[in-house]
PDB file of N, CA and C in Angstrom:
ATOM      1  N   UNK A   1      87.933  29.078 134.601  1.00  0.00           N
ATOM      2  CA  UNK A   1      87.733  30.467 134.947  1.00  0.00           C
ATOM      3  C   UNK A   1      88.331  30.694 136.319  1.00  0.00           C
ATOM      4  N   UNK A   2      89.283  31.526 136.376  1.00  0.00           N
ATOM      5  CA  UNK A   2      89.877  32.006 137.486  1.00  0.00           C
ATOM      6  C   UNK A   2      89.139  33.398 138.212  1.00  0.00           C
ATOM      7  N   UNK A   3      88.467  33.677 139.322  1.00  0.00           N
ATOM      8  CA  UNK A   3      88.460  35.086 139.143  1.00  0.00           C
ATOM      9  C   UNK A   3      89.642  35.836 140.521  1.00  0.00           C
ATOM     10  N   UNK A   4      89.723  36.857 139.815  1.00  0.00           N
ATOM     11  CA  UNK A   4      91.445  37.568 140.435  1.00  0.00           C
ATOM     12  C   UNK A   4      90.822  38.034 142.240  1.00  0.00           C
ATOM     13  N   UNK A   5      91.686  37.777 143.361  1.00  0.00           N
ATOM     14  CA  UNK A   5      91.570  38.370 144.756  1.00  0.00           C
ATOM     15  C   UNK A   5      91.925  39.725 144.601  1.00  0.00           C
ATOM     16  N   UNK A   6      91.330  40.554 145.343  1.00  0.00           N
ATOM     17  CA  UNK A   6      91.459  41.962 145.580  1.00  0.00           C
ATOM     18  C   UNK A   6      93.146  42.131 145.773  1.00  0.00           C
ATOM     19  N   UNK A   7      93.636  41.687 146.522  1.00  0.00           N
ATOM     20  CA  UNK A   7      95.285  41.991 146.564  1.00  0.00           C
ATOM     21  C   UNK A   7      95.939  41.870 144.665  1.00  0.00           C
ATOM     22  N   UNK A   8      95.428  40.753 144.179  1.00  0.00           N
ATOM     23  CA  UNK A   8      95.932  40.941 142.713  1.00  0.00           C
ATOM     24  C   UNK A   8      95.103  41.484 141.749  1.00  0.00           C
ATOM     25  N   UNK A   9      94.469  42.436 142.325  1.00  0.00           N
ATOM     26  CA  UNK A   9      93.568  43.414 141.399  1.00  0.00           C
ATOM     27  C   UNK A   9      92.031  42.975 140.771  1.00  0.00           C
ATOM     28  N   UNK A  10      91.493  42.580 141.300  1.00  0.00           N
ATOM     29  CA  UNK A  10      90.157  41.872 141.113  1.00  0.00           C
ATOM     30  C   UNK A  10      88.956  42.631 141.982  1.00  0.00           C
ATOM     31  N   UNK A  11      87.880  41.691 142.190  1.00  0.00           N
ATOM     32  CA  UNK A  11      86.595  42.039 142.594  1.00  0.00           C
ATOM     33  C   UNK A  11      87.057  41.458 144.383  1.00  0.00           C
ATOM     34  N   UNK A  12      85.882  42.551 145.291  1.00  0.00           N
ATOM     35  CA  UNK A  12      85.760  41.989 146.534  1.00  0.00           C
ATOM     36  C   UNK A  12      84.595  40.501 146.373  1.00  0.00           C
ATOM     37  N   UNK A  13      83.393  41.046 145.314  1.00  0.00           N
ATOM     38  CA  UNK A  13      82.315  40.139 145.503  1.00  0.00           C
ATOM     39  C   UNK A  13      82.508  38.342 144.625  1.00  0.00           C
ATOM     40  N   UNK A  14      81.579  37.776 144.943  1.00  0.00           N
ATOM     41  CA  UNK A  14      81.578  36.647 143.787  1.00  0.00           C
ATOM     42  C   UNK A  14      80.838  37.044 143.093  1.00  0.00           C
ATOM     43  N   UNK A  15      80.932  36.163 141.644  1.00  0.00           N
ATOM     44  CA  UNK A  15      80.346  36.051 140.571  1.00  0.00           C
ATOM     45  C   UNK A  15      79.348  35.145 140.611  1.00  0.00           C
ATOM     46  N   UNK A  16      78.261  35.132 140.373  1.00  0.00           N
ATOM     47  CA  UNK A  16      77.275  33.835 140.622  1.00  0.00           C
ATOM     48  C   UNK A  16      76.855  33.377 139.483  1.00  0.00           C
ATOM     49  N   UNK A  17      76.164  32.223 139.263  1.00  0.00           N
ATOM     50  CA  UNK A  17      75.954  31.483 138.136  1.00  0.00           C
ATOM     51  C   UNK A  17      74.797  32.383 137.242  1.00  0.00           C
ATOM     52  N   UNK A  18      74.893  32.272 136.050  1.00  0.00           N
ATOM     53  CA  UNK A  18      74.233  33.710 135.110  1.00  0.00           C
ATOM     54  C   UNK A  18      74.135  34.572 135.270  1.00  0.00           C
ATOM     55  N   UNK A  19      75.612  34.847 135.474  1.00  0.00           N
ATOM     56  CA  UNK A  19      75.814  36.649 135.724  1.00  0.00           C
ATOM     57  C   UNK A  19      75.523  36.987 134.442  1.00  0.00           C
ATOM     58  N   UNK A  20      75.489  37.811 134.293  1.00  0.00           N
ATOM     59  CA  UNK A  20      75.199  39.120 132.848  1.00  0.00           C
ATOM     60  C   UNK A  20      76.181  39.883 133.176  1.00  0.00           C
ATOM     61  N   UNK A  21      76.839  41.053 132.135  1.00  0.00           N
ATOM     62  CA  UNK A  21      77.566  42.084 131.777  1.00  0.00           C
ATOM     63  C   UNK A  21      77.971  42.631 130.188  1.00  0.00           C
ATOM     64  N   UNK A  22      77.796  43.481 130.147  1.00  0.00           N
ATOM     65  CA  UNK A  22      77.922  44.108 129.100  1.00  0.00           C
ATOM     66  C   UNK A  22      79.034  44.372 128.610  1.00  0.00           C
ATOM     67  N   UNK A  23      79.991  44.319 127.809  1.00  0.00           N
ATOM     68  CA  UNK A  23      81.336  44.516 127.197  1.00  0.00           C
ATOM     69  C   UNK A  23      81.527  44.820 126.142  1.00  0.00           C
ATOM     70  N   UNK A  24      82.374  46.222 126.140  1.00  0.00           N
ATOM     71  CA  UNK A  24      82.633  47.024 125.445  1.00  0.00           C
ATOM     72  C   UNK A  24      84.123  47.075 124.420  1.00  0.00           C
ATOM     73  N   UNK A  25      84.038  47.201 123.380  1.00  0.00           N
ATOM     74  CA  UNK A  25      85.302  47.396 122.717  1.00  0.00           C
ATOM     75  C   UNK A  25      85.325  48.596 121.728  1.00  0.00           C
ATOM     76  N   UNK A  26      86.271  48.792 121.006  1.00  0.00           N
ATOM     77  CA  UNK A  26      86.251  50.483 120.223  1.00  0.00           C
ATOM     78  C   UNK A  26      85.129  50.526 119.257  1.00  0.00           C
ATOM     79  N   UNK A  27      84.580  48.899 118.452  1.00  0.00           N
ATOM     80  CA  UNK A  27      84.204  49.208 117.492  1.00  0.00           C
ATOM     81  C   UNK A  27      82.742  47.881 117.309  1.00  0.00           C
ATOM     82  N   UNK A  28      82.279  47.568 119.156  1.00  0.00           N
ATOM     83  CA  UNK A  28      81.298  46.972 118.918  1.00  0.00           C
ATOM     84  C   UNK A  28      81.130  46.636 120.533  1.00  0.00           C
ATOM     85  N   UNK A  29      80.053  46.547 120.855  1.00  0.00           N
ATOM     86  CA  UNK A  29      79.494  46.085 122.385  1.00  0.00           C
ATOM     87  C   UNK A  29      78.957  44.883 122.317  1.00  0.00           C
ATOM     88  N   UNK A  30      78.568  44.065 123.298  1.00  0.00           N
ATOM     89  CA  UNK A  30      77.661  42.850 123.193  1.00  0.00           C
ATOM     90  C   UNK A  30      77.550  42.260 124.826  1.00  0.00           C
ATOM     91  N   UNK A  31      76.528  41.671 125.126  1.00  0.00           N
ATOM     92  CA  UNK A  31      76.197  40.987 126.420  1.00  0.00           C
ATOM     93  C   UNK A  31      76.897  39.683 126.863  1.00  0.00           C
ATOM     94  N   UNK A  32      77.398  39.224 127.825  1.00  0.00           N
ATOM     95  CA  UNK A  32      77.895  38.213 128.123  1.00  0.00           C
ATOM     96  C   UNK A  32      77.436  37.894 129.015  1.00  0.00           C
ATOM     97  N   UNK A  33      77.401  36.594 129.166  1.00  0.00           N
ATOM     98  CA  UNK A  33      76.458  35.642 130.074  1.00  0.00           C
ATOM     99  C   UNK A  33      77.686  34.671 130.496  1.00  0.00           C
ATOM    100  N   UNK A  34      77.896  34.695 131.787  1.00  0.00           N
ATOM    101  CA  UNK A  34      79.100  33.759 132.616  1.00  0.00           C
ATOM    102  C   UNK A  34      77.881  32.459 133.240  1.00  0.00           C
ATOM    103  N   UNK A  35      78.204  31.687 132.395  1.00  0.00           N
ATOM    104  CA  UNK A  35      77.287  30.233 132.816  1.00  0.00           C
ATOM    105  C   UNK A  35      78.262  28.910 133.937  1.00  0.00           C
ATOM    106  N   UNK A  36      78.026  28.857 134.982  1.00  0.00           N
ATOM    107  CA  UNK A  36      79.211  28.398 135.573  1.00  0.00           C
ATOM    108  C   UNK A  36      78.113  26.894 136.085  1.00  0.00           C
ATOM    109  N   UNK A  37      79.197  25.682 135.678  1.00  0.00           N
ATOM    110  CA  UNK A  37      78.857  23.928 135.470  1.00  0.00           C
ATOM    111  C   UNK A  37      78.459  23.795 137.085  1.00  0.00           C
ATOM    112  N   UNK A  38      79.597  23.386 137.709  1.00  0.00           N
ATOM    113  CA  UNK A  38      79.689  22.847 138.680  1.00  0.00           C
ATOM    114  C   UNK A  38      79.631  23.741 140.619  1.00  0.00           C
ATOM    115  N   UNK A  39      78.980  24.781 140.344  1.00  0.00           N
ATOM    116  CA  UNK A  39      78.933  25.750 141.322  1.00  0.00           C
ATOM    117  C   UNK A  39      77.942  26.622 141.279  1.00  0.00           C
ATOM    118  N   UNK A  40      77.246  27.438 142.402  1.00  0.00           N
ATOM    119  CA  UNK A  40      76.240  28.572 142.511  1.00  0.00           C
ATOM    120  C   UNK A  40      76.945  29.930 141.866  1.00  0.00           C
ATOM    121  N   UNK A  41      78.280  30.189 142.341  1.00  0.00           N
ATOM    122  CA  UNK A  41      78.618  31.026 142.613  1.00  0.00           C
ATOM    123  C   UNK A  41      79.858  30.814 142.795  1.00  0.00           C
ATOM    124  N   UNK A  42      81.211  31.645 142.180  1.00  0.00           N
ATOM    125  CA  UNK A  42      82.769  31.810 142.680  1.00  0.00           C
ATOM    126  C   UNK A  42      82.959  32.748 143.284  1.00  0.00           C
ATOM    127  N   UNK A  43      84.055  32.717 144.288  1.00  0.00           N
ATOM    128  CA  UNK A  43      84.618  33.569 145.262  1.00  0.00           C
ATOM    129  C   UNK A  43      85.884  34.111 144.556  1.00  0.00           C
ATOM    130  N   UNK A  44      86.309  35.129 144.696  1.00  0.00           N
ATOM    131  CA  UNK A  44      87.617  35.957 144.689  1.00  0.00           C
ATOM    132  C   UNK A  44      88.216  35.125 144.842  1.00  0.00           C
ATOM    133  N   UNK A  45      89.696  34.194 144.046  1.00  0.00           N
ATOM    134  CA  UNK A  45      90.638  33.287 144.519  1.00  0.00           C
ATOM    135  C   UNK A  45      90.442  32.425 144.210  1.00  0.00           C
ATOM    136  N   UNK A  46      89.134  31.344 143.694  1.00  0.00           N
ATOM    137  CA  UNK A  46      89.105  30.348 143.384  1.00  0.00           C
ATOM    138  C   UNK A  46      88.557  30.155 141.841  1.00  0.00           C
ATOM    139  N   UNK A  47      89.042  29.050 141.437  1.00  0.00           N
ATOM    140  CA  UNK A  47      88.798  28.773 139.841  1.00  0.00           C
ATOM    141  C   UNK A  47      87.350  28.087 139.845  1.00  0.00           C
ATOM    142  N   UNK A  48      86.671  27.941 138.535  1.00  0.00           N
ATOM    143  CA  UNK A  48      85.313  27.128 138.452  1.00  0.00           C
ATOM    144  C   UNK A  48      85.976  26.538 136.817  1.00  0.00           C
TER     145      UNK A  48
END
């Protein structure tokens, strides 16, 4: 998992370990859960 730096169009914040978000498509929604191994939390720029 990469997450994108603000200069290449991404988030200012990190993502932390069991984030939640909801995601949407034309013809169905569902919850996603970002479970991350080896870290609390990723920063803008770095991979997990």
């Amino acid at each position: 998992l990469y997450i994108l730096k603000p200069s290449e169009g991404g988030s200012k914040i990190p993502l932390a370990n069991y984030f939640t978000e909801h995601v949407f498509s034309l013809t169905w929604d569902a919850t996603a859960l970002l479970k991350i191994l080896d870290k609390d939390f990723v920063m803008p720029g770095e991979a997990a």
